[in-house]
N, C-alpha and C. Protein backbone atom coordinates (compact mmCIF):
# COMPACT_ATOMS: atom_id res chain seq x y z
N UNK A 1 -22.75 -1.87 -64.73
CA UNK A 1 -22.09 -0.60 -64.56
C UNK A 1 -22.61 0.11 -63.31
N UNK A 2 -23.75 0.21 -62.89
CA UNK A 2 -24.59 0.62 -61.80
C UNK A 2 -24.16 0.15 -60.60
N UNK A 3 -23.85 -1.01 -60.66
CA UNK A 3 -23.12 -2.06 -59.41
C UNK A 3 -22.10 -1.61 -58.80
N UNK A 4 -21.15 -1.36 -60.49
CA UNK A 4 -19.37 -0.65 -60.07
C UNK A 4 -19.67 0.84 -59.69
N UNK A 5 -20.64 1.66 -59.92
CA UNK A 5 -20.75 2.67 -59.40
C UNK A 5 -21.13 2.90 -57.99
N UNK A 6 -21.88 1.88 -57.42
CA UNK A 6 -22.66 1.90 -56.38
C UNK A 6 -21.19 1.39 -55.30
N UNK A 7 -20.79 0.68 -55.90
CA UNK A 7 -19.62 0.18 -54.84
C UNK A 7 -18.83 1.21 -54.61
N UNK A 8 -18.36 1.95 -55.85
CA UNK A 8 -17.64 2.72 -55.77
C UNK A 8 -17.85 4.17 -55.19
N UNK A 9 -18.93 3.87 -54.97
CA UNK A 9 -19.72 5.27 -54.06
C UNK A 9 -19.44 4.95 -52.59
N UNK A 10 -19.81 3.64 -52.33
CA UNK A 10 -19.84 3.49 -50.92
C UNK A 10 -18.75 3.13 -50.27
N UNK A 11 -17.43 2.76 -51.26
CA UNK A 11 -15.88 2.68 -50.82
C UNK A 11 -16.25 4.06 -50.69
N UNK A 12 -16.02 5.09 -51.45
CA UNK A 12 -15.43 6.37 -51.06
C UNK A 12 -15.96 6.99 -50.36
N UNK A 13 -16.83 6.98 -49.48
CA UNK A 13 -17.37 7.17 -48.32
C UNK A 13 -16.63 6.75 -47.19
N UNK A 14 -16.46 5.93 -47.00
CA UNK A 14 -15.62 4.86 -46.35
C UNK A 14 -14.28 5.51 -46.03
N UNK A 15 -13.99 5.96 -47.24
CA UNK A 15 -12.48 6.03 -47.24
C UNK A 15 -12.42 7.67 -46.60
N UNK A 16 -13.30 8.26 -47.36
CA UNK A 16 -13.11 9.87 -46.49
C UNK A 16 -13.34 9.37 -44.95
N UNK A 17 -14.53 8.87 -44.43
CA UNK A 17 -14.92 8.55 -42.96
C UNK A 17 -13.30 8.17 -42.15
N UNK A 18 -12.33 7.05 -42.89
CA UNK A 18 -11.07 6.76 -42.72
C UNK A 18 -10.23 7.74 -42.46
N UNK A 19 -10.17 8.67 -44.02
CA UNK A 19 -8.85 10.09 -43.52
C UNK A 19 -9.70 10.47 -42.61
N UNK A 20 -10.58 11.42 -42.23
CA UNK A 20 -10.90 12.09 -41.40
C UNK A 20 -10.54 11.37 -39.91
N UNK A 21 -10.98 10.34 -39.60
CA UNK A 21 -10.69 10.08 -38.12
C UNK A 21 -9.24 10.11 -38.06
N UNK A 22 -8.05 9.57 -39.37
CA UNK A 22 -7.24 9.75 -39.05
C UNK A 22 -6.41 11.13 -38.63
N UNK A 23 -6.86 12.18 -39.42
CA UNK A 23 -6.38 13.35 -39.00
C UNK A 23 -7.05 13.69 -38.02
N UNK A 24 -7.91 13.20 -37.39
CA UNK A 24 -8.31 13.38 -35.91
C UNK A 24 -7.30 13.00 -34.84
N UNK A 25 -7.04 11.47 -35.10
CA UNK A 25 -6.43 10.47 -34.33
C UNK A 25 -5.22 11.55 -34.34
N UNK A 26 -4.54 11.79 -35.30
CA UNK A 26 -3.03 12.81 -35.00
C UNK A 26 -2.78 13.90 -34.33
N UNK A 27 -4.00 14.77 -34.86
CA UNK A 27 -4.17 15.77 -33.45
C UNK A 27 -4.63 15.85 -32.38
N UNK A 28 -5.09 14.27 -32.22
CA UNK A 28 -5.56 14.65 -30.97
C UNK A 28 -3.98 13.91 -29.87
N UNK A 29 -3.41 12.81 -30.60
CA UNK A 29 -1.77 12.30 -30.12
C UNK A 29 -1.15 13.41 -30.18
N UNK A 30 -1.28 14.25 -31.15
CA UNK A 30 0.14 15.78 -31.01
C UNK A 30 -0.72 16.06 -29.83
N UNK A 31 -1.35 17.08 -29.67
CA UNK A 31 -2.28 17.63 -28.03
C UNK A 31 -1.73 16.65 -26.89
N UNK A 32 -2.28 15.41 -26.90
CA UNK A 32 -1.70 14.53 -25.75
C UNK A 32 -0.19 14.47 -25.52
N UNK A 33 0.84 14.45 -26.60
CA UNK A 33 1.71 14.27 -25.94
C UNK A 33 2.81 15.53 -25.79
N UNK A 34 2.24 16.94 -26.26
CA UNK A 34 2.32 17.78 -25.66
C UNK A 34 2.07 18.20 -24.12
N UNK A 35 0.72 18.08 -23.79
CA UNK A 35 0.24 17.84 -22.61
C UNK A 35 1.04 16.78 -21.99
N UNK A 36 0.91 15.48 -21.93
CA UNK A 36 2.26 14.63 -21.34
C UNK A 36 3.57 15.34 -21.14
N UNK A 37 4.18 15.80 -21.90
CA UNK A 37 5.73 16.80 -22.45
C UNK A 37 5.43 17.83 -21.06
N UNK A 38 4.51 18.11 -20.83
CA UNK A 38 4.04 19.49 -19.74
C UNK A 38 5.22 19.38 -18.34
N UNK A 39 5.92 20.43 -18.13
CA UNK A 39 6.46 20.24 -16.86
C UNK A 39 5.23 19.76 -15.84
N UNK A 40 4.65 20.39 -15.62
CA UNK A 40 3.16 20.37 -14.56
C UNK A 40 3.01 19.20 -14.09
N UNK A 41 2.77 18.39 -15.51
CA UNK A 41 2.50 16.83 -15.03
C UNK A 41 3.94 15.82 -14.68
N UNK A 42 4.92 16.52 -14.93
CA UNK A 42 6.22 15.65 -14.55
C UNK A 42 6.50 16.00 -12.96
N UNK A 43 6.12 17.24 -12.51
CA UNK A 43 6.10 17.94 -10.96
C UNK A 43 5.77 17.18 -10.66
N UNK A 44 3.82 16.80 -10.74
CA UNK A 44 2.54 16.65 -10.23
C UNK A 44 3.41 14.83 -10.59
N UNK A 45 3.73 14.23 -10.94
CA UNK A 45 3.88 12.53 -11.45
C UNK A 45 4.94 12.62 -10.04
N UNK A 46 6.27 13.14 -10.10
CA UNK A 46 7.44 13.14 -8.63
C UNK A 46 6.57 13.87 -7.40
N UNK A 47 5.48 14.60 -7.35
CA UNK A 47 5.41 15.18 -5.83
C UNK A 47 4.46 14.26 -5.52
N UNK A 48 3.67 13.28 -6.10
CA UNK A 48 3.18 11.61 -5.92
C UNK A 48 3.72 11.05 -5.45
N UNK A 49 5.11 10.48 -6.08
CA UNK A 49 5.57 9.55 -5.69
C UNK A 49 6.81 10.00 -4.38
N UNK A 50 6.85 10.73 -4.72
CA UNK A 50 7.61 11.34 -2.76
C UNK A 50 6.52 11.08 -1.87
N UNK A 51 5.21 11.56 -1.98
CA UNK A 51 4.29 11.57 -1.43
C UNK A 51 4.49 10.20 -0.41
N UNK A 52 3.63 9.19 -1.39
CA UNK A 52 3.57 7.50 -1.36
C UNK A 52 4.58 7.10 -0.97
N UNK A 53 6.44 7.80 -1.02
CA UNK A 53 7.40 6.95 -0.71
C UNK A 53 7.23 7.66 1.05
N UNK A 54 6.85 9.07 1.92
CA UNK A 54 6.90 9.15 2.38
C UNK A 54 5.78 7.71 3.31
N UNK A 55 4.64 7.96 2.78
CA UNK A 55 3.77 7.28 3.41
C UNK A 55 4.39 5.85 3.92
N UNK A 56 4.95 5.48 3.17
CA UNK A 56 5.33 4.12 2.98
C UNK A 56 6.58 3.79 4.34
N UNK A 57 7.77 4.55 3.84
CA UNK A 57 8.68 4.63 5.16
C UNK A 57 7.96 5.17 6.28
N UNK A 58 6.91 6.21 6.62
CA UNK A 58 6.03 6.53 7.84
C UNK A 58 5.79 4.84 8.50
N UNK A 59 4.87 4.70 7.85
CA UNK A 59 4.50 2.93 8.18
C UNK A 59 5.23 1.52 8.30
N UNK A 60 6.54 1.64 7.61
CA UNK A 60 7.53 1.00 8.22
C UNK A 60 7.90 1.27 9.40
N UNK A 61 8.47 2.68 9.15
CA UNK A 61 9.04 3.05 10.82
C UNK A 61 8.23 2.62 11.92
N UNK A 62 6.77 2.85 11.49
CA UNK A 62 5.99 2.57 13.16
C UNK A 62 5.81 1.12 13.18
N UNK A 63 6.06 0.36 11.85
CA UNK A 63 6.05 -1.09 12.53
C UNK A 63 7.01 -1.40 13.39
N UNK A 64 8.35 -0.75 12.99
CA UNK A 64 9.73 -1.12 13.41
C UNK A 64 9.85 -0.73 14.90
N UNK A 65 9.12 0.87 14.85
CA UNK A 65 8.84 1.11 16.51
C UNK A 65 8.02 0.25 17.46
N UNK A 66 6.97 0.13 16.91
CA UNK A 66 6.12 -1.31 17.68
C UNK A 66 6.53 -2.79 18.00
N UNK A 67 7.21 -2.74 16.94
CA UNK A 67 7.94 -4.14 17.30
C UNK A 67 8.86 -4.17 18.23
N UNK A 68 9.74 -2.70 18.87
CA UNK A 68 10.60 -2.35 19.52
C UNK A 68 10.10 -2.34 20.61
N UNK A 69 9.53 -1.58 21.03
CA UNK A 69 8.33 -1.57 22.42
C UNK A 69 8.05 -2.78 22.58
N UNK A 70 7.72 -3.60 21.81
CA UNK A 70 7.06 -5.01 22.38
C UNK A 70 8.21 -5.93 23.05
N UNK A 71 9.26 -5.29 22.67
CA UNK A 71 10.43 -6.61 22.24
C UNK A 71 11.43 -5.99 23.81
N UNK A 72 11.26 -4.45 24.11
CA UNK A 72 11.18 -4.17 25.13
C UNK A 72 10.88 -4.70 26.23
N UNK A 73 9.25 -4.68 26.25
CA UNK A 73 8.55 -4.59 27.28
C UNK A 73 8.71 -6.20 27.26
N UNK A 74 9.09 -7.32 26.53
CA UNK A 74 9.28 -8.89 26.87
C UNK A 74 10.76 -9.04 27.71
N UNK A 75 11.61 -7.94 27.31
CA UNK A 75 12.93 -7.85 27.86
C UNK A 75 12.48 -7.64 29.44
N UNK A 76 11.51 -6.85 29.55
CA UNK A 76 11.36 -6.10 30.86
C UNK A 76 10.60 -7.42 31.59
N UNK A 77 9.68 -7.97 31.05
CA UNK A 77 8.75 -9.10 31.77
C UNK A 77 10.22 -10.27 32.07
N UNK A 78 10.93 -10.35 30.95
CA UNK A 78 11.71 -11.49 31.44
C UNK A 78 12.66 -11.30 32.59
N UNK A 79 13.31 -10.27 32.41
CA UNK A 79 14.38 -9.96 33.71
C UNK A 79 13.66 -9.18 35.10
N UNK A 80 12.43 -9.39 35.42
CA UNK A 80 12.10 -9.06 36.33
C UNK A 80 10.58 -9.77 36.69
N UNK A 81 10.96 -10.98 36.43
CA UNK A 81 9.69 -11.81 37.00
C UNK A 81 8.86 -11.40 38.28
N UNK A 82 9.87 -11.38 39.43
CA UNK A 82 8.85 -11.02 40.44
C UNK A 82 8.09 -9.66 40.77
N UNK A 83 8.61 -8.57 39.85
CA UNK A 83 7.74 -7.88 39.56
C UNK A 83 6.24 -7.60 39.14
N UNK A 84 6.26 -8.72 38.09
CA UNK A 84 4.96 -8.99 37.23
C UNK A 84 4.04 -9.78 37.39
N UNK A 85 4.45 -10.44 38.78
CA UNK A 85 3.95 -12.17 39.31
C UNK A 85 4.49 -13.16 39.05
N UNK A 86 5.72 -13.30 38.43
CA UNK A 86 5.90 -14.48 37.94
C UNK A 86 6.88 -15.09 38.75
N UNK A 87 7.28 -16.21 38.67
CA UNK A 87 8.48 -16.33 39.61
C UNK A 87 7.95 -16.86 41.05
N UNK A 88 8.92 -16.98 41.71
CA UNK A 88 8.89 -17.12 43.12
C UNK A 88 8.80 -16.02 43.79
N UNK A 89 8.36 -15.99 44.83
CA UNK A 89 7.92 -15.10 45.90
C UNK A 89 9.06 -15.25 46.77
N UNK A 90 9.74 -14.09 47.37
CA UNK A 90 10.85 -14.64 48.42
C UNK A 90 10.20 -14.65 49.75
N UNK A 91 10.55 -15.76 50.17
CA UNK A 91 10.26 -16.60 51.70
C UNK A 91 8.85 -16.92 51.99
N UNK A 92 8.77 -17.58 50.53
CA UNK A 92 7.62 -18.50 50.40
C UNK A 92 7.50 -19.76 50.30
N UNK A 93 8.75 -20.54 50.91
CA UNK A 93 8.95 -21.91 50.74
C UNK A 93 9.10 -22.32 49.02
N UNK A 94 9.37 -21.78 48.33
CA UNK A 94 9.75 -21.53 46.78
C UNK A 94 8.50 -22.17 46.31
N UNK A 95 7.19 -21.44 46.62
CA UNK A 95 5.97 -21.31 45.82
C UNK A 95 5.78 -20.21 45.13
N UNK A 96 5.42 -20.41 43.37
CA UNK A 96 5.38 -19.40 42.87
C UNK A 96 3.91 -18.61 43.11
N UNK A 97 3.97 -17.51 42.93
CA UNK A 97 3.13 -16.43 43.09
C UNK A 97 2.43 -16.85 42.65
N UNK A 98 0.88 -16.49 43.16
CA UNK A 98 -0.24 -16.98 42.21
C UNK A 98 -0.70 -18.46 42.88
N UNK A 99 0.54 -19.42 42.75
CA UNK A 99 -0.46 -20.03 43.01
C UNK A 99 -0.05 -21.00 44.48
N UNK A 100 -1.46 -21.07 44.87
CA UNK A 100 -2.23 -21.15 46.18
C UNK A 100 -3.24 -22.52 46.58
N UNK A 101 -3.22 -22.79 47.65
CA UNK A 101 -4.48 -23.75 47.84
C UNK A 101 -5.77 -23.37 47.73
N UNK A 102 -6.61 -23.08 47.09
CA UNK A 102 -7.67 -22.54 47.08
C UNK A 102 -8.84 -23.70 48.23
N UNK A 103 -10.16 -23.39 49.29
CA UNK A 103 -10.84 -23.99 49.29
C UNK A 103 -10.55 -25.39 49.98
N UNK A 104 -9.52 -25.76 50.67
CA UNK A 104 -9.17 -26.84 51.30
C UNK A 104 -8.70 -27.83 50.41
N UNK A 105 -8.52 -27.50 48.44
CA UNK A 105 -8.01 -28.12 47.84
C UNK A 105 -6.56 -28.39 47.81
N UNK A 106 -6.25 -29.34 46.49
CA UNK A 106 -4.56 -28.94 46.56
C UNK A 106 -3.97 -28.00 44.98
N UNK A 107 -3.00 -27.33 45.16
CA UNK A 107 -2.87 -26.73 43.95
C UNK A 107 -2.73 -27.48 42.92
């Protein structure tokens, strides 16, 4: 009889320790998803992600600009070789620029 009492002491311990966290666990989910429910944090969640979407198109664009400039400035090297050195030299016996006999060698 001592046994079934003793058990039965230390289930019901148990079991209050059980409700109690559970009526914890509920108010503390009602609080949270009140707080969640909050305009504040639905603002504060969209003025994030505008944020990040700005960032994001910022850093596209300047790849897209850089790549433009580059793609430029190859337009510019190609249609104007003798500008840049490249190419022939006019009335140089069609030797390109640059290069030369150096030293009594041959090019």
């Amino acid at each position: 009889m001592a046994s079934g009492l003793l058990c039965y002491s230390a289930a019901d311990e148990v079991a209050d320790l059980l409700a109690t966290m559970r009526k914890r666990v509920r108010s503390a989910e009602k609080r949270y998803t009140k707080l969640a429910a909050s305009q504040a944090f639905k603002i504060k969640a969209a003025s994030e992600e505008t944020a990040s979407s700005l960032r994001r198109e910022a850093a596209y664009r300047g790849a897209a600009a850089a790549r433009q400039i580059e793609s430029l400035c190859w337009r510019v090297l190609r249609n104007n070789p003798h500008v840049v050195g490249h190419g022939y030299a006019p009335g140089e016996n069609g030797e390109a620029i640059g290069w030369r006999v150096r030293r009594g060698g041959t090019s």
